[in-house]
N, C-alpha and C. Protein backbone atom coordinates (compact mmCIF):
# COMPACT_ATOMS: atom_id res chain seq x y z
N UNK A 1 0.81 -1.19 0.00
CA UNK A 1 0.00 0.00 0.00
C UNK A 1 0.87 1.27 0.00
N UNK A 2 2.18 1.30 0.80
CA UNK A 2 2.93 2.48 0.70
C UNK A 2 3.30 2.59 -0.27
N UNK A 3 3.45 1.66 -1.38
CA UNK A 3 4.28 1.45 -2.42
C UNK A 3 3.51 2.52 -3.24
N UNK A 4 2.34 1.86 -3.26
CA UNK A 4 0.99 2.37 -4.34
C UNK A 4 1.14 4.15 -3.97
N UNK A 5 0.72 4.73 -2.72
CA UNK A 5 0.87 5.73 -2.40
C UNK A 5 1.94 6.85 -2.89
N UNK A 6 3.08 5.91 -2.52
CA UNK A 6 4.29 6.89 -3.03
C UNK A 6 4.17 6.75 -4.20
N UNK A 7 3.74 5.88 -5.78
CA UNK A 7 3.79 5.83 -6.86
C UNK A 7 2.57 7.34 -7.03
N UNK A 8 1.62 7.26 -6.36
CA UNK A 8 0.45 8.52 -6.99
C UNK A 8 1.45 9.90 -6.40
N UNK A 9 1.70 9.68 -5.08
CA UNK A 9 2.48 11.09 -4.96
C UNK A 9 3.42 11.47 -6.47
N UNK A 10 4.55 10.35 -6.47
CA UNK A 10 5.27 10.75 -7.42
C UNK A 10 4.41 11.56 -8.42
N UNK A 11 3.74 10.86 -8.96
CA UNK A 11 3.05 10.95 -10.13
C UNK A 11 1.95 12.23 -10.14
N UNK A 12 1.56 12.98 -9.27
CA UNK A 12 0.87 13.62 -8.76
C UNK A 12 1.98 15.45 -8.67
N UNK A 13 3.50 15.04 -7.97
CA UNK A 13 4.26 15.91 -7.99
C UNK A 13 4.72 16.63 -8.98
N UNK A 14 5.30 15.05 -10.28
CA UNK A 14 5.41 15.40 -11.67
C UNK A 14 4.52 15.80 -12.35
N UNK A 15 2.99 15.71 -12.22
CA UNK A 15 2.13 16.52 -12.95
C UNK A 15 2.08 18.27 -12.68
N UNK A 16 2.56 18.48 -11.66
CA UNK A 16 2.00 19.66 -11.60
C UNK A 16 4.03 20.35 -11.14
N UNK A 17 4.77 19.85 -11.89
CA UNK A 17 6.25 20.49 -12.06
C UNK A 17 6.53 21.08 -13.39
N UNK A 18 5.77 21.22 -14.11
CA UNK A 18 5.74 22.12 -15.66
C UNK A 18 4.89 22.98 -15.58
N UNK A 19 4.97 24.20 -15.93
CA UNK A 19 4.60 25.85 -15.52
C UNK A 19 2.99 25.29 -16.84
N UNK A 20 1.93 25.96 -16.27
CA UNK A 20 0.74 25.82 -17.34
C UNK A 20 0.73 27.04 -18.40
N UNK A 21 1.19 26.12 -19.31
CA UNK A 21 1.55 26.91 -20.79
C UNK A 21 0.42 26.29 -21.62
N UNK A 22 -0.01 27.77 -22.44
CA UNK A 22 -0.69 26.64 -23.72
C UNK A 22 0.27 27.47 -24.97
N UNK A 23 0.90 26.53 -26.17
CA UNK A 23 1.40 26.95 -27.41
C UNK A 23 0.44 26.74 -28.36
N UNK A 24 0.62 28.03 -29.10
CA UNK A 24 -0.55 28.33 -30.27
C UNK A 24 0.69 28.31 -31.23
N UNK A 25 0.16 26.59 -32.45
CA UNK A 25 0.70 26.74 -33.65
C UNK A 25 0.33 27.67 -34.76
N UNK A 26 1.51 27.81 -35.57
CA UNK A 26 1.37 28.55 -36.89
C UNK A 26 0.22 27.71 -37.52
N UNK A 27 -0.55 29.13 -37.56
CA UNK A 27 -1.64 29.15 -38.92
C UNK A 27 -1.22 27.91 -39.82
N UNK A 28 -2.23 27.23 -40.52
CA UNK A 28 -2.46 26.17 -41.62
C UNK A 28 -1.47 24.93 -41.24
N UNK A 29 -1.03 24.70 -40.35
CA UNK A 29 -0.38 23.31 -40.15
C UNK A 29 0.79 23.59 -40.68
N UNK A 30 1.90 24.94 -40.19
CA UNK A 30 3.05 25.19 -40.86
C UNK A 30 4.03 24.67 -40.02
N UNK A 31 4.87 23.48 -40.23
CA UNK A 31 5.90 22.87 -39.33
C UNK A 31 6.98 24.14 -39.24
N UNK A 32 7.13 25.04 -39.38
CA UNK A 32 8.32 25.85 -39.02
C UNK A 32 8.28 25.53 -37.41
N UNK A 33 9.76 25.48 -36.45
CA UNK A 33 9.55 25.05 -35.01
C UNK A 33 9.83 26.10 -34.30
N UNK A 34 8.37 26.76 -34.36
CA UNK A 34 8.36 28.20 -33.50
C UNK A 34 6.65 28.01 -33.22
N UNK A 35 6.44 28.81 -32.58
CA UNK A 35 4.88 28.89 -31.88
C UNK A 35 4.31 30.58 -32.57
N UNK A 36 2.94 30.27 -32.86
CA UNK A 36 2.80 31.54 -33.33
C UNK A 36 2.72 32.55 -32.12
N UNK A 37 2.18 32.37 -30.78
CA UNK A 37 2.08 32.70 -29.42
C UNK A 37 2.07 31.54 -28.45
N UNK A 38 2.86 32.37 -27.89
CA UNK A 38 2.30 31.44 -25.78
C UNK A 38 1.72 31.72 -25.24
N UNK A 39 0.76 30.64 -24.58
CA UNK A 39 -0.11 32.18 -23.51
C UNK A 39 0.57 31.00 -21.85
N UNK A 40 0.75 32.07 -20.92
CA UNK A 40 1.32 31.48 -19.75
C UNK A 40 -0.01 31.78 -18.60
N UNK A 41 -0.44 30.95 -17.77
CA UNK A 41 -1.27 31.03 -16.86
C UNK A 41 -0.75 31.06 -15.71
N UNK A 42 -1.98 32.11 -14.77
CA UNK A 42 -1.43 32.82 -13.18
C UNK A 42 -1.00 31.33 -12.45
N UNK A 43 0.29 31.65 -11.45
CA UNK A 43 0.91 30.41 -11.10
C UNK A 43 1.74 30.44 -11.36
N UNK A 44 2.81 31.35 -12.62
CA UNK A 44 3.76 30.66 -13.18
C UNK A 44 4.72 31.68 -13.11
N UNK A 45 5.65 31.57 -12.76
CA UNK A 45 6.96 32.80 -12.78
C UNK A 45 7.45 32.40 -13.91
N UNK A 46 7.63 34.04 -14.59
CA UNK A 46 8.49 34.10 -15.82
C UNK A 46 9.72 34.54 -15.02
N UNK A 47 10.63 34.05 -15.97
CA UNK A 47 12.54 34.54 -15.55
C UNK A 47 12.49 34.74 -17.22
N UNK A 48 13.05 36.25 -16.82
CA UNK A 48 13.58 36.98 -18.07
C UNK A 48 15.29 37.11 -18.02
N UNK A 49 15.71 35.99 -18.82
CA UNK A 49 16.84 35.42 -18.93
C UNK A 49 17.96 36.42 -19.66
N UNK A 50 19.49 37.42 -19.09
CA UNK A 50 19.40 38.44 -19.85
C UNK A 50 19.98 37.46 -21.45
N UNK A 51 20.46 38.37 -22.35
CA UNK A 51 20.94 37.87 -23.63
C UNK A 51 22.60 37.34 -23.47
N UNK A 52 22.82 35.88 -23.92
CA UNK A 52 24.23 35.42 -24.26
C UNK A 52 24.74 35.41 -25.57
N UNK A 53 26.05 35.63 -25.29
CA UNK A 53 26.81 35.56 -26.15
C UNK A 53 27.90 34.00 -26.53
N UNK A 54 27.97 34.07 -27.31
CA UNK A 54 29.13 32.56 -27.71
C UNK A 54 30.67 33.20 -26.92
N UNK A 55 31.04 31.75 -26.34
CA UNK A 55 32.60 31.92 -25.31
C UNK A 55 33.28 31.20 -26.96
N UNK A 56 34.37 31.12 -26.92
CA UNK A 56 35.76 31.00 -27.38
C UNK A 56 35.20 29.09 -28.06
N UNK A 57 35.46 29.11 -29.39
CA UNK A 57 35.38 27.49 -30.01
C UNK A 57 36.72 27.11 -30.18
N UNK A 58 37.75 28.01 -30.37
CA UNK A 58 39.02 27.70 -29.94
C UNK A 58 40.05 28.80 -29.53
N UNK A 59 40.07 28.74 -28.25
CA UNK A 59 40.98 29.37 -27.38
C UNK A 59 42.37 29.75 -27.66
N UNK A 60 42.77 28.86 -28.77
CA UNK A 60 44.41 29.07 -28.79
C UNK A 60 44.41 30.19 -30.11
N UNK A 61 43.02 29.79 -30.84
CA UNK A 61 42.93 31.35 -31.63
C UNK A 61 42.89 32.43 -31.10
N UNK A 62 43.36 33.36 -32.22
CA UNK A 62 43.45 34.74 -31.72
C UNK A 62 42.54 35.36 -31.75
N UNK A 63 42.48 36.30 -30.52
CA UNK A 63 40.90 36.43 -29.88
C UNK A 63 40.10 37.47 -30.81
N UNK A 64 39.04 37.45 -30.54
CA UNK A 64 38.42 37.66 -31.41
C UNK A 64 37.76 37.64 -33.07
N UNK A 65 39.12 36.07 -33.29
CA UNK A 65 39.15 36.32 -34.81
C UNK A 65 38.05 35.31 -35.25
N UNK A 66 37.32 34.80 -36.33
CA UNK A 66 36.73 33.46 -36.70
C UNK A 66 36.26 32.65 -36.47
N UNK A 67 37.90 32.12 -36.20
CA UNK A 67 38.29 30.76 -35.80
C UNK A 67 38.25 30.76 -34.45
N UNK A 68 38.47 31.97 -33.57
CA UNK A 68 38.44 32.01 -31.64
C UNK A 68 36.60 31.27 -31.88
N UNK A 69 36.17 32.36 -32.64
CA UNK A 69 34.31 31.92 -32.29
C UNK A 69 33.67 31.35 -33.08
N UNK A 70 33.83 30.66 -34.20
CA UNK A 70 33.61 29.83 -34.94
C UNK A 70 32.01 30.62 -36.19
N UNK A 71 31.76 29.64 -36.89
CA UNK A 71 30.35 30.61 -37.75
C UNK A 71 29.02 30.63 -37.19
N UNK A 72 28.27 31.09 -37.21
CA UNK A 72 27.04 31.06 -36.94
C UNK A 72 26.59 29.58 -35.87
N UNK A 73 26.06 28.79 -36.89
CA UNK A 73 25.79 27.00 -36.27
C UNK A 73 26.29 26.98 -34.78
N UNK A 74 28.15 27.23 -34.90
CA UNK A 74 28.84 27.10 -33.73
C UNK A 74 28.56 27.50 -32.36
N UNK A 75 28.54 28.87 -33.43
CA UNK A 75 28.47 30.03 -31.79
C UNK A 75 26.90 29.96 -31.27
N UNK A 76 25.94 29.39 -32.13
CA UNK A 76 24.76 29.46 -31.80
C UNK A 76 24.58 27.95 -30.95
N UNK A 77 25.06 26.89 -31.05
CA UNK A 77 25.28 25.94 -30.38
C UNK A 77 26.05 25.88 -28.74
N UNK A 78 27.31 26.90 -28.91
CA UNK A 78 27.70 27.62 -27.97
C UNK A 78 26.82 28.02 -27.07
N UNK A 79 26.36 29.25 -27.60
CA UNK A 79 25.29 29.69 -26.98
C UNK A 79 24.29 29.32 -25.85
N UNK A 80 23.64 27.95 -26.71
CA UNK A 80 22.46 27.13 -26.31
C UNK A 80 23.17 26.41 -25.52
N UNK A 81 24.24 25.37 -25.28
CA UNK A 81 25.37 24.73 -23.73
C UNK A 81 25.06 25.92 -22.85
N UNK A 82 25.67 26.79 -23.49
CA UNK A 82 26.03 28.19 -21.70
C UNK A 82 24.22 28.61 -21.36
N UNK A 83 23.21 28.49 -22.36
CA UNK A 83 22.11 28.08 -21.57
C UNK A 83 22.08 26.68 -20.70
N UNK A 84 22.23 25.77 -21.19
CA UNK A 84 21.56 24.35 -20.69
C UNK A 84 22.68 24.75 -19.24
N UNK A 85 23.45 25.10 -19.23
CA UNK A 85 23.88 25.41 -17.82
C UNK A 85 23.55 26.56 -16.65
N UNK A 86 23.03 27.74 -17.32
CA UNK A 86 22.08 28.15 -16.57
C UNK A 86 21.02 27.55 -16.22
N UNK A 87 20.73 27.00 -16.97
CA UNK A 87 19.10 26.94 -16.77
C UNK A 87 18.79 25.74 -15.82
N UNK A 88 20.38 24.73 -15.61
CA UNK A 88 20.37 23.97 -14.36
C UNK A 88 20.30 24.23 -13.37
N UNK A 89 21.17 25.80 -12.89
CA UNK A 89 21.09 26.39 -11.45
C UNK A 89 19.52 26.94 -11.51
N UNK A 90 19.03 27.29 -12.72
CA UNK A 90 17.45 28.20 -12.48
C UNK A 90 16.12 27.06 -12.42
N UNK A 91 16.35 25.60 -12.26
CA UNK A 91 15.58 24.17 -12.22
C UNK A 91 14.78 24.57 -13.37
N UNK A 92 15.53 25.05 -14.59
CA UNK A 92 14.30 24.96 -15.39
C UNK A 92 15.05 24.44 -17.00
N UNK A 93 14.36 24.39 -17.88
CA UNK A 93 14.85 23.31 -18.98
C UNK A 93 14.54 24.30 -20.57
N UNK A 94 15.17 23.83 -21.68
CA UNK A 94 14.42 23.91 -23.07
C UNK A 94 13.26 23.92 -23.52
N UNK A 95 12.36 22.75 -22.54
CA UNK A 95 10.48 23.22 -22.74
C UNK A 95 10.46 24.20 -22.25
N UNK A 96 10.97 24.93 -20.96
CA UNK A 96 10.25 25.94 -20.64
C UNK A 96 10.31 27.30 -20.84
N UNK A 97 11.58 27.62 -21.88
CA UNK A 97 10.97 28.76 -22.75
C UNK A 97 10.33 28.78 -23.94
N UNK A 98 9.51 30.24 -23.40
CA UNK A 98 8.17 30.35 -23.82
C UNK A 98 8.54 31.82 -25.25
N UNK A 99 9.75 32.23 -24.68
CA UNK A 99 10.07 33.67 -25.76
C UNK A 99 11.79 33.71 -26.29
N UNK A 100 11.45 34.13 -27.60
CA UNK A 100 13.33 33.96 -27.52
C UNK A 100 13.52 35.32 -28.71
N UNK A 101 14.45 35.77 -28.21
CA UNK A 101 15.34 36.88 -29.12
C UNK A 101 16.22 36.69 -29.93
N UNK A 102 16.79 36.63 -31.51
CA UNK A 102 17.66 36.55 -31.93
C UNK A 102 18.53 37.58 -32.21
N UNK A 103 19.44 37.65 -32.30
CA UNK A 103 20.17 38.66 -33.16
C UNK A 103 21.63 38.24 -33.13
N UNK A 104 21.23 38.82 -34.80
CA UNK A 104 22.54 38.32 -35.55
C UNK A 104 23.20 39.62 -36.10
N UNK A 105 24.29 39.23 -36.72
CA UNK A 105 25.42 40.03 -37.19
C UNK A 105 25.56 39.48 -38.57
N UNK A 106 25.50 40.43 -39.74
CA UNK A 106 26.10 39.66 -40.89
C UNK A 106 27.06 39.51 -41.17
N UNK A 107 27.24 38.27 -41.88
CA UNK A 107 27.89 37.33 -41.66
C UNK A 107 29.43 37.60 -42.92
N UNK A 108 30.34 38.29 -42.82
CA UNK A 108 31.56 38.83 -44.07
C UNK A 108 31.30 37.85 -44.85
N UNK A 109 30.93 36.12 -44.63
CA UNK A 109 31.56 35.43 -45.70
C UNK A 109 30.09 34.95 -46.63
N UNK A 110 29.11 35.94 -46.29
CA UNK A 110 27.45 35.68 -46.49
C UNK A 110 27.21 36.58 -47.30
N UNK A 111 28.28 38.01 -47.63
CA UNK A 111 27.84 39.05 -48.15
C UNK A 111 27.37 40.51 -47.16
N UNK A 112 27.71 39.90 -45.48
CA UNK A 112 27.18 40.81 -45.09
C UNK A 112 25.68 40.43 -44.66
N UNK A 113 25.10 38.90 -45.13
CA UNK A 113 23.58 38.81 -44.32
C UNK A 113 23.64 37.62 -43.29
N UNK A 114 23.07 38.03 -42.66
CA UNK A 114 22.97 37.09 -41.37
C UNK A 114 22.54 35.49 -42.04
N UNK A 115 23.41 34.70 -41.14
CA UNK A 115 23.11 33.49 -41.46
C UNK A 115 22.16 32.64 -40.66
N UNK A 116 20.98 32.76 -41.19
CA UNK A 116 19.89 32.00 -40.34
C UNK A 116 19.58 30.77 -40.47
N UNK A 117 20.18 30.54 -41.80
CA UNK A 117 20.36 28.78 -41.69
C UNK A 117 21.37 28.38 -41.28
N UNK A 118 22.37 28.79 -40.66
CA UNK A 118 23.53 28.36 -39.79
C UNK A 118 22.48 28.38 -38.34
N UNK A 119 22.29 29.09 -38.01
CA UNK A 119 21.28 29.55 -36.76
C UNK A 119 20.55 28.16 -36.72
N UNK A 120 19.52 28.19 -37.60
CA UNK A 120 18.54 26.99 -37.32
C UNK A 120 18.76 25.92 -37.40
N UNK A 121 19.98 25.16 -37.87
CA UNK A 121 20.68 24.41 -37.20
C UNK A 121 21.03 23.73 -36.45
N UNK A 122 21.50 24.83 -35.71
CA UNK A 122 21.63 24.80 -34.65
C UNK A 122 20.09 24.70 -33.27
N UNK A 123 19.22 25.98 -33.64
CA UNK A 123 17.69 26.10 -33.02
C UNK A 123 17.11 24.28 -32.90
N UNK A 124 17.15 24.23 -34.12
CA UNK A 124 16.67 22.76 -34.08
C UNK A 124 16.46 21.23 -33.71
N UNK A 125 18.08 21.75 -33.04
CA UNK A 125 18.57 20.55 -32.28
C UNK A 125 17.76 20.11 -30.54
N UNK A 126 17.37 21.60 -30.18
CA UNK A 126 16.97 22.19 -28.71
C UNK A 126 15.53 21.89 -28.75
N UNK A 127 14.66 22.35 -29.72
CA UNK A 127 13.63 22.92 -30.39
C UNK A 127 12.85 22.11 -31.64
N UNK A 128 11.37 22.09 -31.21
CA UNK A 128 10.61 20.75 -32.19
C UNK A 128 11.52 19.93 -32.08
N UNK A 129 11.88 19.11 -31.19
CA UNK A 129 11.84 17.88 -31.51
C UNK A 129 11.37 16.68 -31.04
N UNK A 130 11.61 15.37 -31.09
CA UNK A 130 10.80 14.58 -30.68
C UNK A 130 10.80 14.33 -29.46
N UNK A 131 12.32 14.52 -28.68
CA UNK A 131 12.40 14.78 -26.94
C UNK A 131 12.14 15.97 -26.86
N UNK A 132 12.29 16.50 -27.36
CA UNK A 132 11.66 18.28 -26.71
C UNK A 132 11.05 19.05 -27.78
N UNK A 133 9.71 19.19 -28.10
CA UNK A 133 8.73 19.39 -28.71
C UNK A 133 7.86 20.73 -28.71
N UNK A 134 8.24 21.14 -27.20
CA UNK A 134 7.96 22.78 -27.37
C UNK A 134 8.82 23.88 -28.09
N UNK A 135 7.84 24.86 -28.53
CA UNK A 135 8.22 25.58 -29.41
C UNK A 135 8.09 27.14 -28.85
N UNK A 136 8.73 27.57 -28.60
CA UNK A 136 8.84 29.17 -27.89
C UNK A 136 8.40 30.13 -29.22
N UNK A 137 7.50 31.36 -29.09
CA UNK A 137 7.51 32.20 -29.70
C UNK A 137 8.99 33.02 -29.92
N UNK A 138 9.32 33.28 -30.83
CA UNK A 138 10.60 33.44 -31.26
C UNK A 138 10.81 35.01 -32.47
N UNK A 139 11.47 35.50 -32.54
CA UNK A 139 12.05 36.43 -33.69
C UNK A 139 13.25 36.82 -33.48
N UNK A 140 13.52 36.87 -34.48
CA UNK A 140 15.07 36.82 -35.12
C UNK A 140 15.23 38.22 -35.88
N UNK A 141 16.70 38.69 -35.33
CA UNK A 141 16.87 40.03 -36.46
C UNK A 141 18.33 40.00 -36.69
N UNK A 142 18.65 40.98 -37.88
CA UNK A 142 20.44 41.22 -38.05
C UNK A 142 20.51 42.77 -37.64
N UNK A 143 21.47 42.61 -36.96
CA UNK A 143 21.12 44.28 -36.39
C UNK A 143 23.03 44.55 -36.96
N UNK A 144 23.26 46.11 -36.65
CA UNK A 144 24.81 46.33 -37.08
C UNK A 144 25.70 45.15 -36.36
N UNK A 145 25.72 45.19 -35.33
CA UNK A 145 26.77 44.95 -34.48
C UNK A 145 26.35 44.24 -32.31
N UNK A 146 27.37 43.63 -32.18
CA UNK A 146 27.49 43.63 -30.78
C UNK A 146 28.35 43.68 -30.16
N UNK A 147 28.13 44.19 -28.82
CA UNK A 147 29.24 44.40 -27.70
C UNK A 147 30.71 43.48 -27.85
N UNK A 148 30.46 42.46 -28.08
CA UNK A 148 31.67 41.71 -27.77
C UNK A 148 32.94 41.48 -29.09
N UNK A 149 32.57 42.33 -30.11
CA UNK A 149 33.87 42.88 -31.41
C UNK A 149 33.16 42.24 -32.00
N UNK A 150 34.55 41.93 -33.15
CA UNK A 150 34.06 41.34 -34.81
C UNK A 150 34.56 39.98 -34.58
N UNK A 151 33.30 39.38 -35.66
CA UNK A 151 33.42 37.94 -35.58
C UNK A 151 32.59 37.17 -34.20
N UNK A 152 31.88 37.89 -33.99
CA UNK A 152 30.66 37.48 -32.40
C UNK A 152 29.49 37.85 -33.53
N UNK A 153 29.19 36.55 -33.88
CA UNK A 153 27.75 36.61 -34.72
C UNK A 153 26.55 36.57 -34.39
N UNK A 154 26.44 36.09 -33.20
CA UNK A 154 24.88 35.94 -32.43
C UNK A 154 24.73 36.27 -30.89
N UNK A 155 23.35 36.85 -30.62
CA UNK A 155 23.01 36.91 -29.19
C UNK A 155 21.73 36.42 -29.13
N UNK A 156 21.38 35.89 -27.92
CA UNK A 156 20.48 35.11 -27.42
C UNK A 156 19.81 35.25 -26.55
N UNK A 157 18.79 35.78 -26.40
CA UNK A 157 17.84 36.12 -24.87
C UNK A 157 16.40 35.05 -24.79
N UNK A 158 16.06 34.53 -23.55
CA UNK A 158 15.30 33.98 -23.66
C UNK A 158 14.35 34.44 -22.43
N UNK A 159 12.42 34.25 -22.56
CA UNK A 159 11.97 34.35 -21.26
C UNK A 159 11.56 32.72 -21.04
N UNK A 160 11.57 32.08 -19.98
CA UNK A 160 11.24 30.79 -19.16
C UNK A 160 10.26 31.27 -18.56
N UNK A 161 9.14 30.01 -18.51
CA UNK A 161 8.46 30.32 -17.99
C UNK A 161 8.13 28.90 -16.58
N UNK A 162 8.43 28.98 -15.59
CA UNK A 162 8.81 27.87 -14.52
C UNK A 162 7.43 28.19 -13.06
N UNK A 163 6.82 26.94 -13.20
CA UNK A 163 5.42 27.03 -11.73
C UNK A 163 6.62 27.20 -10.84
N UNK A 164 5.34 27.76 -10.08
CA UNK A 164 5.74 28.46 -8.56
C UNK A 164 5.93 27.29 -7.88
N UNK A 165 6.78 27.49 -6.35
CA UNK A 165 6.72 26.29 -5.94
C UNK A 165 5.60 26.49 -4.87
């Protein structure tokens, strides 16, 4: 009987440890893996996560060049690690953002346009998929420049949305 008990607790705890989100797909059954909106219900703390930048893909390069931060894909992969490690100290995960910011830098070897299929790529791996299936409302822009010099192609902000305890 304790057995049974502690199986409904469990099961009872894990139901109600994911923040109550509903995701509204894109119009006409469009697989792009973004949400057209989120709507988040009272109960749920948002953490407005500030924006990251990509650390060093190889260190023994010279800083700031390329090759220190690698192309788009990279640094955007980058990126998404130095999340999955925040987001361990903040107990919260990849389903549970609900909003995301892009911005890019164009890209010298693109002509100067941001590379968003290097980006999604990368997005994709985190995002729609079959272990992790939520889809955050999302937009993406190429803006001049960012804080951290040339050759830093992407920044990343996300909001989470995580139940109260």
């Amino acid at each position: 009987m304790k057995k049974v008990l502690c199986f409904l607790l469990a099961g009872l705890v894990s139901s109600v440890s994911h923040a109550d989100v509903t995701r509204h797909a894109l119009f006409n059954d469009n697989p792009f893996p973004i949400s057209r909106a989120v709507e988040v219900s009272p109960g749920t703390s948002l953490i407005f996560h500030s924006g990251m930048v990509p650390g060093p893909l190889d260190e023994k390069a010279e800083r700031g060049s390329r090759a220190y931060y690698g192309d788009t894909e990279a640094q955007a992969l980058n990126i998404f690690a130095r999340f999955e490690e925040s987001f361990k100290a903040l107990g919260v995960g990849f389903e549970d953002v609900i909003k995301m910011q892009v911005f890019m830098v164009g890209d010298p070897t693109l002509d100067g346009k941001m590379d968003f299929t290097g980006f999604m790529k990368a997005y994709t791996k985190y995002f729609g998929t079959a272990e992790q299936p939520n889809k955050p409302a999302r937009s993406a822009f190429q803006i001049a420049g960012l804080a951290g010099g040339p050759n830093m192609l992407i920044e990343i902000e996300m909001v989470i949305a995580k139940p109260q305890s």
